[in-house]
N, C-alpha and C. Protein backbone atom coordinates (compact mmCIF):
# COMPACT_ATOMS: atom_id res chain seq x y z
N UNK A 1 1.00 -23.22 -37.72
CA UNK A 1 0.69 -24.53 -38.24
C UNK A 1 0.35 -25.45 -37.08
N UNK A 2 -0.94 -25.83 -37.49
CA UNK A 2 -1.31 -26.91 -35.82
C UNK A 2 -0.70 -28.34 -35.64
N UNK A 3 -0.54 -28.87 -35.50
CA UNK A 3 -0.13 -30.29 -34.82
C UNK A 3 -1.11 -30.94 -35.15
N UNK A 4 -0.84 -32.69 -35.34
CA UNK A 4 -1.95 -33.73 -35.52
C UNK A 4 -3.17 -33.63 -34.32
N UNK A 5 -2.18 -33.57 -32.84
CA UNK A 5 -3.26 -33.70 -32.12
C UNK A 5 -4.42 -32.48 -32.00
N UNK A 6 -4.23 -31.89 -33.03
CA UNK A 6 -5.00 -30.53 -32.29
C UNK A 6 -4.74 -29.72 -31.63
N UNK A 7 -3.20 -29.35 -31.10
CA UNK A 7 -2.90 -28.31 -30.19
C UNK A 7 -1.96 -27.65 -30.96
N UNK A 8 -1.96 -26.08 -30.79
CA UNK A 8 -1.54 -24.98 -31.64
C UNK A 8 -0.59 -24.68 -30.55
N UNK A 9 0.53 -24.59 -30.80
CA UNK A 9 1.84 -24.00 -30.05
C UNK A 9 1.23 -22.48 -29.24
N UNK A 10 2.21 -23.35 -28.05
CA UNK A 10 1.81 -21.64 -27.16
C UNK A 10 2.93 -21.11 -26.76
N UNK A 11 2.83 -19.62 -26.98
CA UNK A 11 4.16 -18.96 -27.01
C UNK A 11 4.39 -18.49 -25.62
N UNK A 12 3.54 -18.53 -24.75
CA UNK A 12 3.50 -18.14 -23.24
C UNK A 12 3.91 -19.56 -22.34
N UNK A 13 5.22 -19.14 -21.67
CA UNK A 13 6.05 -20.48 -20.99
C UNK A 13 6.45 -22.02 -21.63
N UNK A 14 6.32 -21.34 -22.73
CA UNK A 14 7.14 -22.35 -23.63
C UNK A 14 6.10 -23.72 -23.57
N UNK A 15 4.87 -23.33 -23.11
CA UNK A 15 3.68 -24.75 -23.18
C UNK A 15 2.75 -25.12 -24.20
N UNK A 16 2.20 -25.80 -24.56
CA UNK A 16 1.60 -26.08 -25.81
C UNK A 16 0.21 -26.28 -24.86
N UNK A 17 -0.68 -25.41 -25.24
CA UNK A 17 -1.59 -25.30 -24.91
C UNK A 17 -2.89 -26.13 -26.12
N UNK A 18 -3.87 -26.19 -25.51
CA UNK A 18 -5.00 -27.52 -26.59
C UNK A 18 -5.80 -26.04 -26.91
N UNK A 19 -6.04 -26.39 -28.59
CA UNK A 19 -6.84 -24.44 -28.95
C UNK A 19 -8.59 -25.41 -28.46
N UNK A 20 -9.32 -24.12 -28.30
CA UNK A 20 -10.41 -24.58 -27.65
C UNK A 20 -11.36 -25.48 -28.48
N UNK A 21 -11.73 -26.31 -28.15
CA UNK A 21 -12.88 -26.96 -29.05
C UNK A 21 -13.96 -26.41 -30.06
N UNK A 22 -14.26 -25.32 -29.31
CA UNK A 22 -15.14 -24.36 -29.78
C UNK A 22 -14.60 -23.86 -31.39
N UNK A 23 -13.43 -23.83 -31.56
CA UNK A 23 -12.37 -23.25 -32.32
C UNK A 23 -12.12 -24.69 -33.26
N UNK A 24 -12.47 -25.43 -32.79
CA UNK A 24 -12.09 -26.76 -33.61
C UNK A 24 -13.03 -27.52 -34.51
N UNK A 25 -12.85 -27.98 -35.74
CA UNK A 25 -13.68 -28.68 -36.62
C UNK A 25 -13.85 -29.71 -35.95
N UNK A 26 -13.68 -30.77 -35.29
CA UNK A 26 -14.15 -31.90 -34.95
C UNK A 26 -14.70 -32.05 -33.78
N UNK A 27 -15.10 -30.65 -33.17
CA UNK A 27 -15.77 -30.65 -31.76
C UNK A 27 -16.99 -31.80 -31.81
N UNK A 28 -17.32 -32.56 -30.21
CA UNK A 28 -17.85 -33.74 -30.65
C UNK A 28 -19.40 -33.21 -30.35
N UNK A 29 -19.48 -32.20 -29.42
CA UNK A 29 -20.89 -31.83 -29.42
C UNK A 29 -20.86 -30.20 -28.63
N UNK A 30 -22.20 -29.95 -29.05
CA UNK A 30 -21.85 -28.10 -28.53
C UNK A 30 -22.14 -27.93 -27.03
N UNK A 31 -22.50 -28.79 -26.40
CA UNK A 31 -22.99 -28.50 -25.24
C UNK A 31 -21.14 -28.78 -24.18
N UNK A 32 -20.39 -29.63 -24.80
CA UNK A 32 -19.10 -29.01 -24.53
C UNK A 32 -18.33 -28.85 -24.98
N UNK A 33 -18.52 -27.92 -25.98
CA UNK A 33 -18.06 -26.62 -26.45
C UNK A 33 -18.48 -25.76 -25.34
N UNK A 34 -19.65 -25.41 -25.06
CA UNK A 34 -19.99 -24.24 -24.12
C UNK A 34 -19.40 -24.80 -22.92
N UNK A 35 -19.35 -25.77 -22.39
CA UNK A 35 -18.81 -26.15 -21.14
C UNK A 35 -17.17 -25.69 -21.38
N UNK A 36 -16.28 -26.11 -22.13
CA UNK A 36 -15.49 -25.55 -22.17
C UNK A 36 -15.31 -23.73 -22.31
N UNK A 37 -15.94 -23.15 -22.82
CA UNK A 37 -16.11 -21.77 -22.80
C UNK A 37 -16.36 -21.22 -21.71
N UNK A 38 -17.14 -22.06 -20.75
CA UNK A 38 -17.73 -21.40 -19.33
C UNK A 38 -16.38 -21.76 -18.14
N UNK A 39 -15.58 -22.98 -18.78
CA UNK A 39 -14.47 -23.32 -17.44
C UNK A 39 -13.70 -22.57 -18.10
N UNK A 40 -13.21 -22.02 -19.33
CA UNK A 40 -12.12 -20.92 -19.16
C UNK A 40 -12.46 -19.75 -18.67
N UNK A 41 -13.35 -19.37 -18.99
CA UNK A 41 -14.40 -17.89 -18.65
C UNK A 41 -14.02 -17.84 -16.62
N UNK A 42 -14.46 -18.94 -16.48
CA UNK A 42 -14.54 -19.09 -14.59
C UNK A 42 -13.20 -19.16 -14.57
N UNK A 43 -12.27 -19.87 -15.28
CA UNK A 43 -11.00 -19.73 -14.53
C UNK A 43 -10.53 -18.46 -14.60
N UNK A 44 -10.50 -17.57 -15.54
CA UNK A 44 -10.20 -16.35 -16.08
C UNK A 44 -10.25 -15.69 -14.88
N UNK A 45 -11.68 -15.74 -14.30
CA UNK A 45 -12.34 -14.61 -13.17
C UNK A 45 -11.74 -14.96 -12.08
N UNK A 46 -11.58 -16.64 -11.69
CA UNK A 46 -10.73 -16.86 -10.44
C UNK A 46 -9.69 -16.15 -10.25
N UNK A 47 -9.06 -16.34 -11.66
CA UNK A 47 -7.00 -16.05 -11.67
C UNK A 47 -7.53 -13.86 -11.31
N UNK A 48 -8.58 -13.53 -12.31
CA UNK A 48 -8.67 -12.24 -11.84
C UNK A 48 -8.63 -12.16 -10.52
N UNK A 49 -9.99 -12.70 -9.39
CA UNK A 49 -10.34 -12.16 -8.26
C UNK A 49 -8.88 -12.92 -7.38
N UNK A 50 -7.96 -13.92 -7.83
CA UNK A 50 -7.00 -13.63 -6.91
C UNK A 50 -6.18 -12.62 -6.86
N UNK A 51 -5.99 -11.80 -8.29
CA UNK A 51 -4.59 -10.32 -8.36
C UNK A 51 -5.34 -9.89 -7.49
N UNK A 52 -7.10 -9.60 -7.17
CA UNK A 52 -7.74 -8.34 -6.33
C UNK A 52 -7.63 -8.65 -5.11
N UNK A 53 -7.41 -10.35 -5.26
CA UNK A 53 -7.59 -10.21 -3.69
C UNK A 53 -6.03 -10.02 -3.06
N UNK A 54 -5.10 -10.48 -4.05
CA UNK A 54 -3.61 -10.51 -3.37
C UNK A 54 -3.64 -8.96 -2.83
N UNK A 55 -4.14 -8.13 -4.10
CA UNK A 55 -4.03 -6.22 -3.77
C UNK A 55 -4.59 -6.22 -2.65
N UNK A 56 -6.03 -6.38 -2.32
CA UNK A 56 -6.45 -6.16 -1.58
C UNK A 56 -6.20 -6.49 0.32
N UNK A 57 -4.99 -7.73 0.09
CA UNK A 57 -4.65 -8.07 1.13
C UNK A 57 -3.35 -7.06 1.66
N UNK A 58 -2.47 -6.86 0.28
CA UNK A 58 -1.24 -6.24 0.44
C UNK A 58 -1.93 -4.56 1.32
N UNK A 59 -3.20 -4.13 0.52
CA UNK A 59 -3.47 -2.79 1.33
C UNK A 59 -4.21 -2.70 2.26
N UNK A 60 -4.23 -4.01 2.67
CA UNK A 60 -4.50 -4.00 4.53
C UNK A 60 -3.68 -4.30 5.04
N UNK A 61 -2.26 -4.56 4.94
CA UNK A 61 -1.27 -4.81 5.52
C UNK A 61 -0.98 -3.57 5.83
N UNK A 62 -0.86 -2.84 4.74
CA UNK A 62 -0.36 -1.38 5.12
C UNK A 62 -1.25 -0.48 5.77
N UNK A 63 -2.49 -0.88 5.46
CA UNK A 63 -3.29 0.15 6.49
C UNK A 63 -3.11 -0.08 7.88
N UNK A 64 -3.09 -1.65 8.06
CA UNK A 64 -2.30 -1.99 9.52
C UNK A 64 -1.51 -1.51 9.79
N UNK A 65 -0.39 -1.43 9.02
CA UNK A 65 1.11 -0.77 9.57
C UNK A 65 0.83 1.03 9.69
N UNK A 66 0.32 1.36 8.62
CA UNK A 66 -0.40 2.91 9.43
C UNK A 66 -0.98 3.53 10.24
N UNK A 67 -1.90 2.39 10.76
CA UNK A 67 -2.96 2.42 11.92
C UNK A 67 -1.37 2.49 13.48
N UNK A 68 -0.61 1.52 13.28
CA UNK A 68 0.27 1.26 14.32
C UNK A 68 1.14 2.28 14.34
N UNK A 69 1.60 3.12 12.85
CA UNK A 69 2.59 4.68 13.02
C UNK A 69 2.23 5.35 13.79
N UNK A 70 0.47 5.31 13.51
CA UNK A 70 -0.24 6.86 14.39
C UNK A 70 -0.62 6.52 15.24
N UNK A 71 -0.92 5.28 16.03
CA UNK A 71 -1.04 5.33 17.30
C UNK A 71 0.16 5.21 18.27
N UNK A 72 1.66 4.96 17.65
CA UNK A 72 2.78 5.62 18.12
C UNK A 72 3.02 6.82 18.26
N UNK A 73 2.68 7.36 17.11
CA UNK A 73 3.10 8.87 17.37
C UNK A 73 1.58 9.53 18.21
N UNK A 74 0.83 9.11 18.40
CA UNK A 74 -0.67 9.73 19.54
C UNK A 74 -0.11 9.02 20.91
N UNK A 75 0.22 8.37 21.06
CA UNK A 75 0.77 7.65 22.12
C UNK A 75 2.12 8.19 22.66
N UNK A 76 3.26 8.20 22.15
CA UNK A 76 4.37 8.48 22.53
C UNK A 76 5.47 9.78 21.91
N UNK A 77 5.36 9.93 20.23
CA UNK A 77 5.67 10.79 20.38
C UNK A 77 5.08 12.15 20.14
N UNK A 78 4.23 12.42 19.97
CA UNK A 78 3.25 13.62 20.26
C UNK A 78 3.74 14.42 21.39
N UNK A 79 2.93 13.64 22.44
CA UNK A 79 3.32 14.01 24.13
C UNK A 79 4.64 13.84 24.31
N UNK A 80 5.38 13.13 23.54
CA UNK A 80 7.04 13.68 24.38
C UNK A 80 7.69 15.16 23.63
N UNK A 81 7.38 15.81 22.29
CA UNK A 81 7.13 16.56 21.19
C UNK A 81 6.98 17.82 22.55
N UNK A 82 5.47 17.74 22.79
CA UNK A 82 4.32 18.54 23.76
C UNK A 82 5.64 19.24 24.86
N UNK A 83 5.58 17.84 25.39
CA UNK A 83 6.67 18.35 26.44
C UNK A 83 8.12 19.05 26.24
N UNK A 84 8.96 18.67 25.68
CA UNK A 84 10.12 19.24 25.32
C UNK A 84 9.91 20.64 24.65
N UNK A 85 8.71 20.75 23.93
CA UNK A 85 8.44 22.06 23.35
C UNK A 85 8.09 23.10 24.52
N UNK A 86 7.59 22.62 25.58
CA UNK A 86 7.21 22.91 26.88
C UNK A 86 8.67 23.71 27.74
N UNK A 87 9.41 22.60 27.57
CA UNK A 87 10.51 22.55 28.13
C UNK A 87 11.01 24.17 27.58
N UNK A 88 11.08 23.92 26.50
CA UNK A 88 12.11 25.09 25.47
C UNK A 88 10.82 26.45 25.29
N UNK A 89 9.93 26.27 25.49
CA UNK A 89 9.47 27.29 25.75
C UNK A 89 9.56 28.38 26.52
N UNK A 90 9.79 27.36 27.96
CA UNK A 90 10.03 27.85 29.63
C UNK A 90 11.48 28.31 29.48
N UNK A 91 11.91 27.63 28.65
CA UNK A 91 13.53 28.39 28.98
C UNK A 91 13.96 29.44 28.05
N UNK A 92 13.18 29.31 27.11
CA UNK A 92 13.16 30.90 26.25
C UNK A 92 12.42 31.80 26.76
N UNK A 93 11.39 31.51 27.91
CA UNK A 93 10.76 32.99 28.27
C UNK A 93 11.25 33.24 29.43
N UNK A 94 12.48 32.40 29.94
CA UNK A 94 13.47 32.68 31.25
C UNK A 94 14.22 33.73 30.81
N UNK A 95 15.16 33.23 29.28
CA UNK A 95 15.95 33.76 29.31
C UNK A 95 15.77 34.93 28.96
N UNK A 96 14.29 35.30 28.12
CA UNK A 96 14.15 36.72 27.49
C UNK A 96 13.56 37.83 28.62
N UNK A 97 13.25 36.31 30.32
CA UNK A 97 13.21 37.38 31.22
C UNK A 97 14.46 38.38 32.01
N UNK A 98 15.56 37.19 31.76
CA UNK A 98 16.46 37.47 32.61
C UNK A 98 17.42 38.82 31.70
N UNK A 99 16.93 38.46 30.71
CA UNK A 99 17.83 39.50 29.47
C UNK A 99 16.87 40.77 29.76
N UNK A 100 16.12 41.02 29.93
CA UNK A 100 14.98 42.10 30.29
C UNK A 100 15.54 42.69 32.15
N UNK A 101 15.97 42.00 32.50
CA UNK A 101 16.23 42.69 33.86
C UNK A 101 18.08 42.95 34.03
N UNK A 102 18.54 42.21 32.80
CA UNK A 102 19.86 43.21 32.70
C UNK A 102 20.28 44.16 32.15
N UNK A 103 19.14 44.65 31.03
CA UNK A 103 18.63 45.93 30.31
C UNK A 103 18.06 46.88 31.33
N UNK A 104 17.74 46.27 32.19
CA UNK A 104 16.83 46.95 33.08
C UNK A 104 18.21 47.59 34.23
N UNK A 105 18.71 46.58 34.83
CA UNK A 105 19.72 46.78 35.45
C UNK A 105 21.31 47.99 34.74
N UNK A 106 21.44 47.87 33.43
CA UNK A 106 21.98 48.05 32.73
C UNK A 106 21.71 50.07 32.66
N UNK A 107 20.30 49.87 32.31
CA UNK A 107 19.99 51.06 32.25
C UNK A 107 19.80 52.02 33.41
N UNK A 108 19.55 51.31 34.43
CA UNK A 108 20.17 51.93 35.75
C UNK A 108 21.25 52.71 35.82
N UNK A 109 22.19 51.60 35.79
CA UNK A 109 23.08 52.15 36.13
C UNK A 109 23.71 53.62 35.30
N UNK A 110 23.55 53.13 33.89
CA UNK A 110 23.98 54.57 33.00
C UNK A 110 23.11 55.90 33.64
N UNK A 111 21.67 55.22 34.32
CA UNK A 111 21.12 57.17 34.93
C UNK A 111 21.58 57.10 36.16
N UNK A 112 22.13 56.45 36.90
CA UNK A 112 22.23 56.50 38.04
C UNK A 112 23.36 56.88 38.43
């Protein structure tokens, strides 16, 4: 049920929104009527292209913060990775040398 002034209850934030002219018997002329049709239409697209642009900002934030993971890990830990694997390499082919010459030694002695 509408109101004297012309505005139809709005159930979104408890506001009473004005129903569009366009929509109304006593519109005073059509040329705004369409003017009103074209400023909701444009606001519509504004309120759209800000969600795209908020998204669009939020996933350059993160591509930033990804860009900065991997040039940590190309930078620092990669090459410290490199090395320690280095490390443990050298000392596993020590020890599987040194274990090889007490087999060796070992077996000596039993022919000897």
């Amino acid at each position: 049920m509408g109101r004297a002034d012309g505005c139809a209850p709005s159930r979104s934030h408890g506001l009473d929104r004005p129903r569009p002219l366009a929509d109304r018997a006593d519109t005073p002329n059509t040329a705004l009527a369409h003017a009103e049709t074209a400023y909701r239409a444009a606001v519509s697209a504004a309120a759209e292209h800000a969600r795209h642009q908020a998204a669009t900002d939020l996933l350059a934030a993160e591509a930033e913060r990804t860009r900065q993971r991997v040039r940590a890990l190309r930078r620092h830990w990669i090459p410290r990775l490199r090395s320690e694997l280095t490390a443990v390499e050298l000392a596993l082919e020590e020890a599987e040398h040194e274990e090889a010459v007490r087999r060796g030694w070992a077996a000596a002695r039993r022919a000897g």
